[in-house]
Protein backbone atom coordinates (compact mmCIF):
# COMPACT_ATOMS: atom_id res chain seq x y z
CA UNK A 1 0.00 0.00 0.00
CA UNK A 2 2.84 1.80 0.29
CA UNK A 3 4.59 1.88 -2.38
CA UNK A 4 1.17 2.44 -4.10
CA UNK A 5 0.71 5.43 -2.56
CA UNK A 6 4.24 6.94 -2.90
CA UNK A 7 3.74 5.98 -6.85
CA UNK A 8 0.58 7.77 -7.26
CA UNK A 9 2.44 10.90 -5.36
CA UNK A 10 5.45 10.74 -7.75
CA UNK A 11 2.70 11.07 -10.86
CA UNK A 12 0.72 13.75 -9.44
CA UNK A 13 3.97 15.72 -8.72
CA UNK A 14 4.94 15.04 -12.22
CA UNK A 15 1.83 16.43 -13.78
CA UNK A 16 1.92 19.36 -11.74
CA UNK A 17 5.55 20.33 -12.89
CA UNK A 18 5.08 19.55 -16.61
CA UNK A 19 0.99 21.02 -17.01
CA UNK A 20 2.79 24.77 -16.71
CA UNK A 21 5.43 23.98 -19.68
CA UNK A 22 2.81 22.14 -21.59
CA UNK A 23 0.81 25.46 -21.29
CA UNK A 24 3.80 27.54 -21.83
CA UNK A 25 4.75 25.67 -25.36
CA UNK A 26 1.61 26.86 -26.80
CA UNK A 27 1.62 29.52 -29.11
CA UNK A 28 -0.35 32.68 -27.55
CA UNK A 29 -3.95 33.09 -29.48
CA UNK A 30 -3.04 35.44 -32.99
CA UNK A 31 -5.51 38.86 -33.23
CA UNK A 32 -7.84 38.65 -36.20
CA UNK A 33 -6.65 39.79 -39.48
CA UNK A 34 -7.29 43.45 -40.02
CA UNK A 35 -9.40 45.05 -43.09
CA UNK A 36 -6.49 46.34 -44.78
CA UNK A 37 -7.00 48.50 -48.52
CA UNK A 38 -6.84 46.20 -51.26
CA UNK A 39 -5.98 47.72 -54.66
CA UNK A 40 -7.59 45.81 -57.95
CA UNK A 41 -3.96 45.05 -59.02
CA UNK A 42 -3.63 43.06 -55.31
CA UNK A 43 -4.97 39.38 -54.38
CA UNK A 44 -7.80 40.10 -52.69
CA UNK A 45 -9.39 43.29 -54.75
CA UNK A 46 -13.22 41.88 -55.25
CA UNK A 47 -13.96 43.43 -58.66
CA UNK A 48 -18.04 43.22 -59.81
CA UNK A 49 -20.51 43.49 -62.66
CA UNK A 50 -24.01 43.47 -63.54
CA UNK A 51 -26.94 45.00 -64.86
CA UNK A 52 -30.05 46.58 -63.83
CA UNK A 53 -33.68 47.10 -65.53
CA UNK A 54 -36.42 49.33 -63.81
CA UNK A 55 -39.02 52.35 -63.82
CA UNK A 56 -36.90 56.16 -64.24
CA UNK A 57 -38.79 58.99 -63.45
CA UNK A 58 -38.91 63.19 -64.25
CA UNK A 59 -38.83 64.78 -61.21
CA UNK A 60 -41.38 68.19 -61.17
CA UNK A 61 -42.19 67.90 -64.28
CA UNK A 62 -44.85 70.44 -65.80
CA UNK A 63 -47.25 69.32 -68.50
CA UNK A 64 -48.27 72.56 -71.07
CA UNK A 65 -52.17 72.74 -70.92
CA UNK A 66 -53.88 70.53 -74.17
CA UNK A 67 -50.43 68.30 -74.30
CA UNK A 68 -49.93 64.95 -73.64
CA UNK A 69 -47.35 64.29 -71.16
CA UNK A 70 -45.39 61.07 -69.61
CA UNK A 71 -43.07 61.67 -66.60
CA UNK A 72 -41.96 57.80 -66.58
CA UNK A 73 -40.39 55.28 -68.79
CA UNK A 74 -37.89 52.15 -68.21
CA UNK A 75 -34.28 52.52 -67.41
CA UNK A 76 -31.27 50.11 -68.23
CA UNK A 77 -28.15 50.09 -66.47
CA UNK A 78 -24.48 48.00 -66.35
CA UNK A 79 -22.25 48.57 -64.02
CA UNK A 80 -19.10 47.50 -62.60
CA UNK A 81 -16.57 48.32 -60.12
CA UNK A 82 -15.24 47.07 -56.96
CA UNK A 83 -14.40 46.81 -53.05
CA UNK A 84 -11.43 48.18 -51.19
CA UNK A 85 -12.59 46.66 -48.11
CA UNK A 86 -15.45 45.67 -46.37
CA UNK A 87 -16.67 48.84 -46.15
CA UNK A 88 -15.18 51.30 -49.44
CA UNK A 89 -15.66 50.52 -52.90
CA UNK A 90 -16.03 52.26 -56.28
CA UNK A 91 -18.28 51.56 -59.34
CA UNK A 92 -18.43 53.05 -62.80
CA UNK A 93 -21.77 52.71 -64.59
CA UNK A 94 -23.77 53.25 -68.16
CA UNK A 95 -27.32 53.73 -68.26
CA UNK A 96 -30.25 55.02 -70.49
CA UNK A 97 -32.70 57.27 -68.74
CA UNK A 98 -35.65 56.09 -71.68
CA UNK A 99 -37.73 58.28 -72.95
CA UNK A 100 -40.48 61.12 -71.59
CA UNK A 101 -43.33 62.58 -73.15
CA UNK A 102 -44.07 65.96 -72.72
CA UNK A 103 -45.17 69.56 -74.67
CA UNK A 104 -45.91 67.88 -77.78
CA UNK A 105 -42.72 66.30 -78.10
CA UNK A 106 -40.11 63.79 -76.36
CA UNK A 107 -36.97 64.23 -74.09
CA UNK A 108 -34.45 61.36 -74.38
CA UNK A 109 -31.22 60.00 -72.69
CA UNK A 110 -28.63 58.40 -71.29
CA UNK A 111 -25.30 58.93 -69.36
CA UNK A 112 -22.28 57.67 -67.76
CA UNK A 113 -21.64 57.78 -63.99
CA UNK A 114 -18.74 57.19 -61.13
CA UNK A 115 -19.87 56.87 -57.54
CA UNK A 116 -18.09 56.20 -54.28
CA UNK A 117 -19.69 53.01 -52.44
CA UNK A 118 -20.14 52.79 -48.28
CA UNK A 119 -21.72 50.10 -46.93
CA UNK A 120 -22.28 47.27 -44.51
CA UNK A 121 -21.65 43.90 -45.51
CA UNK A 122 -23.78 41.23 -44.23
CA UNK A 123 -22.63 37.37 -44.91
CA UNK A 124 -20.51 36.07 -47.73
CA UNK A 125 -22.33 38.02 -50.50
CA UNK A 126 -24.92 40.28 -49.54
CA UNK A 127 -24.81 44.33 -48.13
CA UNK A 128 -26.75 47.27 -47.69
CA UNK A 129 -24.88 50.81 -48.91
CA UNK A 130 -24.98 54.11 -49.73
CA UNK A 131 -23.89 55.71 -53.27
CA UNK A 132 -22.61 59.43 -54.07
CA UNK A 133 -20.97 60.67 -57.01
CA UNK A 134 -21.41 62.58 -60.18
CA UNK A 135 -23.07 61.53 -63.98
CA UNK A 136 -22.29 62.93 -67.28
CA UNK A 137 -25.34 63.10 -69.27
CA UNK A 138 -26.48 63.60 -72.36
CA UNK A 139 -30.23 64.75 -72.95
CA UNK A 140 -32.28 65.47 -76.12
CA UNK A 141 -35.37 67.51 -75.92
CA UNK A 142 -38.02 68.16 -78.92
CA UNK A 143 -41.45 69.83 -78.09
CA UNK A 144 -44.22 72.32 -80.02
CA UNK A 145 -45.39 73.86 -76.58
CA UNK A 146 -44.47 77.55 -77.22
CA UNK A 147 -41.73 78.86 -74.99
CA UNK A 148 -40.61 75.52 -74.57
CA UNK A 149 -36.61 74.75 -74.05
CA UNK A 150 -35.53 72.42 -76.99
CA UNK A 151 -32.60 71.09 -78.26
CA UNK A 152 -29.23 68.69 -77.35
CA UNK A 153 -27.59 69.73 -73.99
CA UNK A 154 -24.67 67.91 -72.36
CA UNK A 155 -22.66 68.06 -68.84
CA UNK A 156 -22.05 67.22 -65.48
CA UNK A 157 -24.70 66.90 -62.13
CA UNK A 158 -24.05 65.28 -59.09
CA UNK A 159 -25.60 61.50 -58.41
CA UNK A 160 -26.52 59.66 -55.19
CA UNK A 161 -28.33 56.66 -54.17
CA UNK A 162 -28.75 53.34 -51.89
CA UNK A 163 -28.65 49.83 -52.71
CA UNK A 164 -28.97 46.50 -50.88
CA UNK A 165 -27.53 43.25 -52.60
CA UNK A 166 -28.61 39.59 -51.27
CA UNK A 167 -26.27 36.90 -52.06
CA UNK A 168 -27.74 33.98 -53.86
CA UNK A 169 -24.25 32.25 -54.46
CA UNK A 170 -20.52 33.23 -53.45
CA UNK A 171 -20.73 35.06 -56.90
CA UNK A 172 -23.92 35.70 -57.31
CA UNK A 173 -26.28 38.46 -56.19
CA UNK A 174 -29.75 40.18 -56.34
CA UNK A 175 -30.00 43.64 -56.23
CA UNK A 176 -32.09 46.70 -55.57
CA UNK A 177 -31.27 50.39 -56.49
CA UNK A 178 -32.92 53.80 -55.97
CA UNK A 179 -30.79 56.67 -57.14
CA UNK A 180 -31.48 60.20 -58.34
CA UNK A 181 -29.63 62.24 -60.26
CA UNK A 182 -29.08 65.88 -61.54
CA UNK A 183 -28.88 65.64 -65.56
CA UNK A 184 -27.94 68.35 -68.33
CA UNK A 185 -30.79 69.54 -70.32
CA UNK A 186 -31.65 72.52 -72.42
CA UNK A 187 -32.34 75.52 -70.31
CA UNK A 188 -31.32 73.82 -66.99
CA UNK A 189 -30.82 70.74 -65.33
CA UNK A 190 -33.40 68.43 -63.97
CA UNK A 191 -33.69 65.97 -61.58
CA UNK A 192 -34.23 62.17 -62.07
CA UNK A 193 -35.10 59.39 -59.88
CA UNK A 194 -34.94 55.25 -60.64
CA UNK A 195 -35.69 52.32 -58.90
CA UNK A 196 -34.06 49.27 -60.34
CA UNK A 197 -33.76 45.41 -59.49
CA UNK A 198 -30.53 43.67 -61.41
CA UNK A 199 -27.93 40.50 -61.23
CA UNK A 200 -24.41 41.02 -59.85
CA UNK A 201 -21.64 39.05 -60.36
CA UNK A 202 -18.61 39.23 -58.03
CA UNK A 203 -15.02 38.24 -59.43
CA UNK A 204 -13.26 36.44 -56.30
């Protein structure tokens, strides 16, 4: 009994000596990877594309008495751009505004715009964020309303907007866009608001 107690002393000592350098030889816990700015030239630079299709709209928009008018049409838009991070990206995009009746004629369009992205992502492939940026524009106007601003006009106006995307796949997405922007036109600019569902398709 004895020596069967001394035995089981010896192990217990043992343990207690060699359970602090067991603890000691393992490597201390390593803080999580930070967000750091990815370029598109660098692994890791998510690059994206897609296109959109919805309803564009005139904003205050006055109709001439004894004239048909039509503040609405379809819009078209492809896009593509990227993420810096989780939280920064940048997209460039190409759209046609359709085309708006009005003073016994038509006003047609389309543009090209660059917006800075800002948003929260939620899972693999999905996010909810926040556009701003500026659209060159190119707008055509024709009408027989007397006094009425016609002609070609061309320029710059500012753009902003929010978007959600919900990831179907790791590359594929759904997505939902309202934006307004401030387009050229003969005699001044004017305001113009979409809402758009579209595809996305994310290069990883």
């Amino acid at each position: 009994m004895k020596s069967s107690s001394l035995a089981v002393t010896v192990a217990l000592a043992a343990t207690a000596f060699t359970a602090p350098a067991v603890a000691q030889s393992q490597p201390p816990p390593q803080p999580a990877p930070a967000d750091t700015w990815r370029m598109p030239y660098e692994r890791g630079f998510w690059g994206h594309a897609g296109v959109s299709f919805g309803q564009s709209k005139l904003l205050d928009e006055s109709c001439p008495a004894g004239f048909a008018c039509d503040d609405k049409d379809q819009a078209f838009r492809a896009f593509a751009g990227g993420r810096f991070n989780n939280i920064f990206g940048l997209e460039f995009g190409a759209m046609n505004f359709g085309k708006f009746q009005g003073g016994g004629g038509e006003i047609d369009g389309w543009g090209g715009d660059i917006a800075v992205l800002l948003g929260i992502p939620i899972g693999a492939n999905s996010a909810i964020f926040g556009k701003a940026g500026v659209i060159y524009a190119r707008t055509e106007v024709s009408a027989a309303a007397p006094g009425a601003a016609t002609g070609k006009e061309r320029g710059w106006g500012g753009r902003y907007g929010i978007a959600g995307q919900l990831g179907l796949t790791k590359e594929w997405a759904l997505r939902a866009d309202y934006d307004r922007y401030e387009i050229a036109a003969p005699g001044d600019h004017r305001d113009l608001e979409t809402l758009m569902l579209g595809v996305q398709y994310t290069f990883r």
